[in-house]
Structures are given as C-alpha cells and as structure tokens.
Protein backbone atom coordinates (compact mmCIF):
# COMPACT_ATOMS: atom_id res chain seq x y z
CA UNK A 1 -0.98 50.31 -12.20
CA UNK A 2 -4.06 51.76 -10.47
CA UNK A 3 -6.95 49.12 -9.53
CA UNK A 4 -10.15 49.60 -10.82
CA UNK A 5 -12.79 50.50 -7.89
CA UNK A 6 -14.88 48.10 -8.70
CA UNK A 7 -17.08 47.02 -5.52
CA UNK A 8 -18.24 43.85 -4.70
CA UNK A 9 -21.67 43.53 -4.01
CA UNK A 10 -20.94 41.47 -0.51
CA UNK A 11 -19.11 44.48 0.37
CA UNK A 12 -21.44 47.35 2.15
CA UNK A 13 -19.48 50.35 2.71
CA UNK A 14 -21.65 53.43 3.49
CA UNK A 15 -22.22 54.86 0.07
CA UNK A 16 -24.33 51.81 -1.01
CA UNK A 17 -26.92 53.24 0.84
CA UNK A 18 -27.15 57.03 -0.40
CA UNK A 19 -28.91 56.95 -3.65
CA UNK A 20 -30.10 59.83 -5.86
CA UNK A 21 -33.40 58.25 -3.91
CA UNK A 22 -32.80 60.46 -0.79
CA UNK A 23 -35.75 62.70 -2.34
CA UNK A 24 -39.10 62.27 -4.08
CA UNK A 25 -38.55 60.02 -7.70
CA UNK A 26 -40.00 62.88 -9.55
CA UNK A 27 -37.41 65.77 -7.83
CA UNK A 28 -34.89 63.68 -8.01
CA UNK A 29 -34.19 61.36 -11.38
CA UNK A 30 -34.16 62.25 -14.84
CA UNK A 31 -35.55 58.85 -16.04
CA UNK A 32 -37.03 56.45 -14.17
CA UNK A 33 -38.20 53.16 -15.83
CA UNK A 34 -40.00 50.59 -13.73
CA UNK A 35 -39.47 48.09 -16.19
CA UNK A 36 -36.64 48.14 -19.26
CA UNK A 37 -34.29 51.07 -20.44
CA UNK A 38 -33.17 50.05 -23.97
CA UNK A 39 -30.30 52.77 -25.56
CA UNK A 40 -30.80 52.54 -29.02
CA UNK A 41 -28.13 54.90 -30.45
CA UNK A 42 -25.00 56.52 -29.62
CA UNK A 43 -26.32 59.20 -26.52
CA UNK A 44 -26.65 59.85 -22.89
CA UNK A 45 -28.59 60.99 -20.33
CA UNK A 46 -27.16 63.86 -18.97
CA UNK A 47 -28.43 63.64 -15.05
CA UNK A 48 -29.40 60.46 -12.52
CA UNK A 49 -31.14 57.14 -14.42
CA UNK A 50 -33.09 54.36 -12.03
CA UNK A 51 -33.80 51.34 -14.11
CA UNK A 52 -36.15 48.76 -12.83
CA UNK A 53 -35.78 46.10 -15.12
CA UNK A 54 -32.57 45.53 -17.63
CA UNK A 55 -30.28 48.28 -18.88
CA UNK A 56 -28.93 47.30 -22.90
CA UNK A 57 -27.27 49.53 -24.68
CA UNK A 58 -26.59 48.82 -28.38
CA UNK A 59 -23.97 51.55 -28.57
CA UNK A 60 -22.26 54.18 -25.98
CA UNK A 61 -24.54 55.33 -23.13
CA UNK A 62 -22.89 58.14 -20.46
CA UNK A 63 -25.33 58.79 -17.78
CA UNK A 64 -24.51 61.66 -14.98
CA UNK A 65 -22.67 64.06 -17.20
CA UNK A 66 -23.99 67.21 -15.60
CA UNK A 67 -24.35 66.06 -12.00
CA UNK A 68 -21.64 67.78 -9.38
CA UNK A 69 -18.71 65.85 -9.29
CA UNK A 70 -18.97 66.26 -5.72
CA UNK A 71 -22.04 64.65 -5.19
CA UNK A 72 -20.82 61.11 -4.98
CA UNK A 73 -23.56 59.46 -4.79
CA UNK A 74 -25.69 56.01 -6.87
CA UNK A 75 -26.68 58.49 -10.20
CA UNK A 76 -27.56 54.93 -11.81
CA UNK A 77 -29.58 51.91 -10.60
CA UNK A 78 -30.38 48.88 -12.46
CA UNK A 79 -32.69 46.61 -10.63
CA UNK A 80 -31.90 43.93 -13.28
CA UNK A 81 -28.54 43.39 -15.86
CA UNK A 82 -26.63 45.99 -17.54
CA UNK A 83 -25.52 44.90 -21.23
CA UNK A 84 -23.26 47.78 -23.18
CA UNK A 85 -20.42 50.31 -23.33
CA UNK A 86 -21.51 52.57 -20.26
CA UNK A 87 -20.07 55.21 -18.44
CA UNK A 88 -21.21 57.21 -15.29
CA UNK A 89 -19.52 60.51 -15.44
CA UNK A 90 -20.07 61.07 -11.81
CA UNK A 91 -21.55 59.23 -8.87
CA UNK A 92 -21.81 55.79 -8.63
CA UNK A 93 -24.02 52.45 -10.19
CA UNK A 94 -25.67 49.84 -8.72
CA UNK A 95 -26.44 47.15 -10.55
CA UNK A 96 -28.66 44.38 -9.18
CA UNK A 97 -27.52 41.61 -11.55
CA UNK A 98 -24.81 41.26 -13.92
CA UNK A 99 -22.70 43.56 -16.44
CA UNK A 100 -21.67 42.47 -19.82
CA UNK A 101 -20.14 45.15 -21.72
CA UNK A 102 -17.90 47.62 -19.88
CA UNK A 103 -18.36 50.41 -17.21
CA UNK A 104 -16.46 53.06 -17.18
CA UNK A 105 -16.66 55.36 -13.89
CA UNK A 106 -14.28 58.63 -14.30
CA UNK A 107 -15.57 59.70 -10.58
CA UNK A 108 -17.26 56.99 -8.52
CA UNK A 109 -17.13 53.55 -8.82
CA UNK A 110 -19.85 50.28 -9.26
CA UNK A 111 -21.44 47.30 -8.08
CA UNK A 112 -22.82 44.40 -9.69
CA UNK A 113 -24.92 41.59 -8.09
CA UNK A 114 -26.60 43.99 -5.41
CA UNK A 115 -29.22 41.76 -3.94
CA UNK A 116 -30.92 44.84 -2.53
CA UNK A 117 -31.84 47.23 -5.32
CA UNK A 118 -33.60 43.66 -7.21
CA UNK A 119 -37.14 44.95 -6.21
CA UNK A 120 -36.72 48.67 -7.05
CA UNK A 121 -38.72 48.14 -9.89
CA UNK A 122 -42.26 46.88 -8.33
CA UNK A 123 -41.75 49.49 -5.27
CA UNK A 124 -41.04 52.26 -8.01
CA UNK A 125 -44.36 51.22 -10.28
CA UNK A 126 -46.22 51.40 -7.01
CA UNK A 127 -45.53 55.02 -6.37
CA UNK A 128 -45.21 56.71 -9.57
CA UNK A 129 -48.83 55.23 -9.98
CA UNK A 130 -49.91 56.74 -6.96
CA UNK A 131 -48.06 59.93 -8.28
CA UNK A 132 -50.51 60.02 -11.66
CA UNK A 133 -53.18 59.01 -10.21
CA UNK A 134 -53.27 62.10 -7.29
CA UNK A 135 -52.17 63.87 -10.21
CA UNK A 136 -56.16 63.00 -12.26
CA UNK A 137 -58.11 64.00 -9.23
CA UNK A 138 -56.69 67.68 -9.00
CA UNK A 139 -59.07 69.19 -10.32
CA UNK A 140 -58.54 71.11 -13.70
CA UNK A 141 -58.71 75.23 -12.94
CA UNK A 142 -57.40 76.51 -16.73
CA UNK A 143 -58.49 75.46 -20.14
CA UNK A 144 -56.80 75.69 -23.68
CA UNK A 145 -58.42 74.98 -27.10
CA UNK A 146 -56.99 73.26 -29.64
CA UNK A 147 -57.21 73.31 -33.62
CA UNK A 148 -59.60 71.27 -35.52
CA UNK A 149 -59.46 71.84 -39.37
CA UNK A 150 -57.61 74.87 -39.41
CA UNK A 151 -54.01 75.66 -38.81
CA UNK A 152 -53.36 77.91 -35.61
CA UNK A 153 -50.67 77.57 -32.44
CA UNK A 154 -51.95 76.67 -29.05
CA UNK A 155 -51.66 78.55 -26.07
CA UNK A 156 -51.79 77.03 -22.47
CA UNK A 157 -52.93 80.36 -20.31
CA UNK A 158 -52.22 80.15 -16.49
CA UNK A 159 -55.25 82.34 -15.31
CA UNK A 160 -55.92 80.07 -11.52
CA UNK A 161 -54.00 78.31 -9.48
CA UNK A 162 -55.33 76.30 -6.68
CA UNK A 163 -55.18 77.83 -3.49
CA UNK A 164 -53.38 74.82 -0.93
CA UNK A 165 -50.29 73.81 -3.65
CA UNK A 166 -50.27 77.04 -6.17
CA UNK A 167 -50.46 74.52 -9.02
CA UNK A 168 -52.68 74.89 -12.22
CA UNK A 169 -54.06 72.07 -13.57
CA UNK A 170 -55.27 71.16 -17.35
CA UNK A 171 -57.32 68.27 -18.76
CA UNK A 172 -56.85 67.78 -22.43
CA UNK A 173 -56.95 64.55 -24.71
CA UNK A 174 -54.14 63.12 -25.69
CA UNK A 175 -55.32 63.11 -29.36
CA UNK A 176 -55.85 66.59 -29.34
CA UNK A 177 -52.24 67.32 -28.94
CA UNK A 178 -50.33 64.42 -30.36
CA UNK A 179 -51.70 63.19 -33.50
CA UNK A 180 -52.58 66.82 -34.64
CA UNK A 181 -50.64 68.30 -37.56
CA UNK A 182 -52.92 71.03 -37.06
CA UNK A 183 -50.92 72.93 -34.86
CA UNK A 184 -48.66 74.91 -35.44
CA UNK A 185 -46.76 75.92 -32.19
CA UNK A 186 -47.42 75.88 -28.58
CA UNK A 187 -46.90 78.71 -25.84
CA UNK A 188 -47.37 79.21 -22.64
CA UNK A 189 -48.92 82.39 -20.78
CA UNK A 190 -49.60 83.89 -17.49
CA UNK A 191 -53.17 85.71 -16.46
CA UNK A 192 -54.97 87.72 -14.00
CA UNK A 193 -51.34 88.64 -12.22
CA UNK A 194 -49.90 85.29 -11.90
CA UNK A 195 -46.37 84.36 -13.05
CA UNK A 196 -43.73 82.29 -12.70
CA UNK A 197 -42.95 83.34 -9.03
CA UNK A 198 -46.76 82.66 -8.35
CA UNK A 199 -46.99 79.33 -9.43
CA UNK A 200 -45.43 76.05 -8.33
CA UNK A 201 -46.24 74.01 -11.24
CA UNK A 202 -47.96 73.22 -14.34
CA UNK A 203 -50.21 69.55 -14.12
CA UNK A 204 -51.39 68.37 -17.62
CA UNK A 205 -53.70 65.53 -17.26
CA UNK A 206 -53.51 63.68 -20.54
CA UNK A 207 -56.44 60.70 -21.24
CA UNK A 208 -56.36 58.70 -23.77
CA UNK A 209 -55.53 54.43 -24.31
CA UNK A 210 -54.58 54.23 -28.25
CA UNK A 211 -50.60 55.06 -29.07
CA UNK A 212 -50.03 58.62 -29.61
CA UNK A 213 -46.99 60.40 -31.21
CA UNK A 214 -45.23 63.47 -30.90
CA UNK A 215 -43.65 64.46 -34.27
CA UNK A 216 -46.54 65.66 -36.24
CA UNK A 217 -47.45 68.60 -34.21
CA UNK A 218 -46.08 72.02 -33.54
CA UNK A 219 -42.52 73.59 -31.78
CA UNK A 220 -42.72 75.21 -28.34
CA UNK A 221 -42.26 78.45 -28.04
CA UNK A 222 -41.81 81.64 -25.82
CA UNK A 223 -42.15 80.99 -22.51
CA UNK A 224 -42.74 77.01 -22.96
CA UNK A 225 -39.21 76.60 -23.97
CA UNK A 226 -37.36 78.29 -21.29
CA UNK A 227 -36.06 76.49 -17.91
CA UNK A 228 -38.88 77.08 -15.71
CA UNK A 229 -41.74 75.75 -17.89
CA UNK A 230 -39.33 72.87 -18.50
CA UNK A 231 -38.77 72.13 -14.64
CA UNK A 232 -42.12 72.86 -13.80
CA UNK A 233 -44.84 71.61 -16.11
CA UNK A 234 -45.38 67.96 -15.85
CA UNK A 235 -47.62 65.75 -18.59
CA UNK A 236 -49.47 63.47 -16.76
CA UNK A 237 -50.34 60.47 -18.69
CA UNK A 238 -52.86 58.71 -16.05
CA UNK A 239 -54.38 56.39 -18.31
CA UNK A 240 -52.87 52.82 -19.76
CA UNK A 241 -51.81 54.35 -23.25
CA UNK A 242 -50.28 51.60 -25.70
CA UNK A 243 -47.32 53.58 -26.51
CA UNK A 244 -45.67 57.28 -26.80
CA UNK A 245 -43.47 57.74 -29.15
CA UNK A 246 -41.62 61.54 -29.13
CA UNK A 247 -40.02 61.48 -32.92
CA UNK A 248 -38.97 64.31 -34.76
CA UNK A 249 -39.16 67.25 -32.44
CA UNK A 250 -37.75 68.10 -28.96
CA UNK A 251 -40.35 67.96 -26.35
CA UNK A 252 -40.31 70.03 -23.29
CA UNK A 253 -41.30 69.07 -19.53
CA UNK A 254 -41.77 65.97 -17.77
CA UNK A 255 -43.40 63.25 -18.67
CA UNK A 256 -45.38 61.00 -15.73
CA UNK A 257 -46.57 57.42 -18.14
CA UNK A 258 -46.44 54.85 -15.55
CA UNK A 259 -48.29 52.53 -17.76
CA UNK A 260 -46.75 53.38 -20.75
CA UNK A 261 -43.95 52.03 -23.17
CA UNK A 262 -42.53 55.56 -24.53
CA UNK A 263 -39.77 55.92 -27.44
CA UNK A 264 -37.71 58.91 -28.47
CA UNK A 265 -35.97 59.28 -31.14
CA UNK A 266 -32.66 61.57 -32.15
CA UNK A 267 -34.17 64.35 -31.15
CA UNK A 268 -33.16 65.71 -27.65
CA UNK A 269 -35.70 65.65 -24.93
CA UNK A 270 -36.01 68.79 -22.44
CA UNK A 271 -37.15 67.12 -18.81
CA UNK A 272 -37.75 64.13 -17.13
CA UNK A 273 -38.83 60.90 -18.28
CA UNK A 274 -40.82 58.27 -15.88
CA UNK A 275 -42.76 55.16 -17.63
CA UNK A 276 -42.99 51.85 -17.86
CA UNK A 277 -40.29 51.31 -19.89
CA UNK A 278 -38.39 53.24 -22.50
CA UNK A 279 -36.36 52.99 -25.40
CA UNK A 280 -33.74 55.85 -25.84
CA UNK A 281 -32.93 56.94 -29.01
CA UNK A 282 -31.84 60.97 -28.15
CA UNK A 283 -30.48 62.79 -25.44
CA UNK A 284 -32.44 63.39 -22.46
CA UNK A 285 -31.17 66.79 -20.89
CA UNK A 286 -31.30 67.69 -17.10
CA UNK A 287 -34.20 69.58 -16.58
CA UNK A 288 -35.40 67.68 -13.64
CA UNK A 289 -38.85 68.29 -12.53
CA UNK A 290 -39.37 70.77 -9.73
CA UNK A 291 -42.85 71.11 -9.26
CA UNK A 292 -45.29 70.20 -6.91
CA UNK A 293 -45.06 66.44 -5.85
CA UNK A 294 -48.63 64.97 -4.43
CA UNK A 295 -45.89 62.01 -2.97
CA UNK A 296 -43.93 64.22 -0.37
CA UNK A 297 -42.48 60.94 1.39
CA UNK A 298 -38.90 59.62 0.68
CA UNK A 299 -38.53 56.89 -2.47
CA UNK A 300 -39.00 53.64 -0.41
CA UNK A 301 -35.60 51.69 -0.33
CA UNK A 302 -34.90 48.28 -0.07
CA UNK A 303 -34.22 47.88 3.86
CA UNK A 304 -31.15 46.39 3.47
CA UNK A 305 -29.97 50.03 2.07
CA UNK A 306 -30.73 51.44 5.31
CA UNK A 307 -27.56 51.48 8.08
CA UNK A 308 -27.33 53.68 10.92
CA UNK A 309 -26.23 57.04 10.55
CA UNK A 310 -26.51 57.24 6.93
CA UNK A 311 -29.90 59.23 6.31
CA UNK A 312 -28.16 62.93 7.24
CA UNK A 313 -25.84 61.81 4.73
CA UNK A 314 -28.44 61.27 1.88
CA UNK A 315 -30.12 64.70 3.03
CA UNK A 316 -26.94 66.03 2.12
CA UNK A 317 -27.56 64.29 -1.30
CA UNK A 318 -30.78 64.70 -2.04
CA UNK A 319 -30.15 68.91 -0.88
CA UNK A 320 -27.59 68.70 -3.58
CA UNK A 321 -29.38 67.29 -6.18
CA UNK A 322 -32.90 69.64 -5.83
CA UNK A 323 -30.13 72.72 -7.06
CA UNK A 324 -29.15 70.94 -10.16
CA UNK A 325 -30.63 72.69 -12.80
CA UNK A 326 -29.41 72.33 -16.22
C-alpha cells in the first residue's frame, strides 16, 4: 500500500520554502485573508488560498484546481488550524497548527504544525494595508456618474491614464454602487484612443465605513465581464467598512478590503479576494489580479522559509504562476 506524503513539520526539505509568495500577494493569490477563511458550503477556490488565521470548512473545500500540475509549489497556507474535508488539487499546504478533518492532496503533499508560516497573518495585514492605502493617494484621473431616482446602467469610461504606471484611477462611494437598486447594469469603456493594450489597470477607490452589499444592484456587462477587466480592475476598499457582503450576483475584479469582514454567497465570484477575513459561500474563480501593484517587493516570509539556493527556485514559481490566467 502506498504511504501517504504527509510531511512532518520538523522535516525541512526544500519545497517548504517556495510558496505561491515568490511574487507580490496581489499577482500572486486568489484569496488572501489576514485573519479567518470560513467555507460555508460545498465549493472551492479554484487557484492559490493564504489564510492568516483558521481555515473551517463546514462541508468540501478543493483549493488549486486550475493551477499547473507542474507547479509544485505551497497553493495553500494556513497560519492557524485547518478544520474540514479539504483537498489541494495541486501544489502543496502548509498548515501552521493542526488539521482535524481530512486532506486530500492528488499532486503535492502537506504539513501541519509549521512553526514558521504562524505569523503570516500580521506580516500579510501589514502590506495589503500599505497596498490600499498607496492605492487612495493615486490620484483619481476618470469619473463615472451614478443613478439617483431613476433607473439607468453605469458606465466606467477610461479617458486618462496616468503617465509613470498607465493606470486610471476612480473615486466613487461605496453607497453609490452597492446599496443602489437603481442601476441597472455596469460597463466599461475606453476614450480618447486608449484600450486595453494602453492601460495597465483599473484602481477603484471605494470610501465608505457602514456595511455595504452587492446583490441589489446591476449585472456587468460588455467589456466589464471579459478576462482583462477581470484581471485588471481592482476595488479598493481603503476605508474600515463593517462588512461586504457579495449576495446574489457574480461580481467581477479584485477586491483589496484589508479592514473588512466580506461574505459571498452561492454566487461565483470573478477575481481575487484580499480582506480581513472572509466567509465563502460560492466559488471564487482564477482571475488573479494583474494590474499594477504600488508594493513591487517580494511577500515578506517568515525567515526560517529562507535556505540557500532556494530563491531561483521560487522565481521559477512565481514566473509560473503570473501566466495563469483562468
């Protein structure tokens, strides 16, 4: 009978130490949670997960369905315990505390009790803040009106770009979008000879404190639901909102909520998720986010991750990683 690769966490061989980390945490992970991932259904997350805080899982989770089976490298961290029927399809988990449940691991194998990802959580908060809050001082260069008592759609235009990064930046409040059953879809556009070639990115600096939810307002449409606005726009939630809940209706692009407790529901989610902490009802697909990042230095590891040798390895990695696309 075939042993189970299960790794003990005393053990160090050299694949401890490449992580789906290699890169930025915004290019690299489709949710990152500095605090708590609860799974609250049946569903999965279809590229890398980084948990800072406890993993539970009331039903099945798979994480790592669509990442290369080649690229054999940590596609889930838990800086805490893992509770539930996991699998990683590909790549292997790290788990800085304990597992109760089961792991399955088709193509990689996993670690419990790994002293050294136990602080990812604090060093993750620490730049994902510093991520939003470079995001705020860009300085908006596009506007977009929104609906007040009558029905219409919403169109973000892309008419400037800044001249350094190529991004275009928005300011809108958060109540203006979410909360508004006034609108009735939302597309995206390109002015004055700039496209998608032309631009690196979309910012959307979103204020607001009180909770706001998605599943009132409007589809996206046109070019706001194809695979560059979803790997390229990024909502940046800069402000300590209560809570976000996305219910209802898909949402497209990333999400940025560092201070923020966010919730989806059944409905599938089309980008990358990075909060506080999250509870995951629906899947979240693998449209990573591959825009401008203000943070252009690696993800700061735990230094007993680091061994000689072993950072042309991650490179390799991380190169692998920036191509997936789902």
């Amino acid at each position: 009978m075939k042993a189970p690769r299960i790794l003990l966490a005393l053990i160090t061989p050299a694949f401890l130490t490449c992580s789906a980390s290699a890169g930025s945490l915004l290019n690299s992970w489709n949710i990152v949670t500095t605090g708590g991932l609860a799974v609250s259904a049946n569903t999965e997350t279809e590229g890398a997960v980084r948990v800072g805080g406890n993993l539970t899982a009331s039903s099945q989770y798979r994480v790592a369905i669509h990442t290369p089976t080649v690229d054999n490298v940590n596609n889930l961290i838990v800086g805490g315990n893992a509770t539930g029927a996991l699998t990683i399809q590909n790549g292997n988990a790290l788990i800085g505390g304990t597992l109760t449940g089961s792991m399955s691991h088709p193509n990689g194998s996993y670690s419990t009790n790994v002293a050294a990802v136990q602080g990812i959580g604090a060093a993750d908060a620490a730049v994902l803040q510093s991520d939003s809050s470079a995001f705020h001082a860009m300085t908006a260069n596009n506007t977009v009106s929104f609906p007040g008592a009558q029905p219409q759609g919403v169109n973000f235009t892309v008419g400037a770009v800044d001249a350094v990064n190529h991004v275009a930046v928005f300011d809108i409040a958060g109540s203006s979008l979410f909360n508004n059953g006034n609108i009735q879809q939302i597309g995206l556009g390109f002015a004055n000879g700039l496209g998608e070639s032309s631009v690196s990115s979309i910012v959307i600096n979103v204020s607001g404190t009180s909770a706001l939810a998605w599943g009132n307002t409007g589809n996206f449409v046109g070019l706001f639901a194809d695979t560059w606005a979803r790997t390229h726009v990024i909502w940046n939630f800069y402000e300590n909102a209560s809570s976000i809940t996305f219910n209802n209706k898909s949402f497209n692009g990333s999400v940025l909520a560092p201070f923020a407790a966010i919730t989806t529901d059944t409905q599938s989610f089309q980008g990358a998720i990075f909060a506080k902490s999250l509870t995951q009802g629906g899947e979240v697909h693998q449209y990573l986010y591959q825009g401008y990042d203000p943070n252009t230095s690696a993800v700061p590891e735990p230094t007993s991750l680091v061994m000689l040798g072993v950072s042309a390895a991650c490179g390799l990695g991380y190169g692998l990683r920036k191509r997936r696309i789902a």
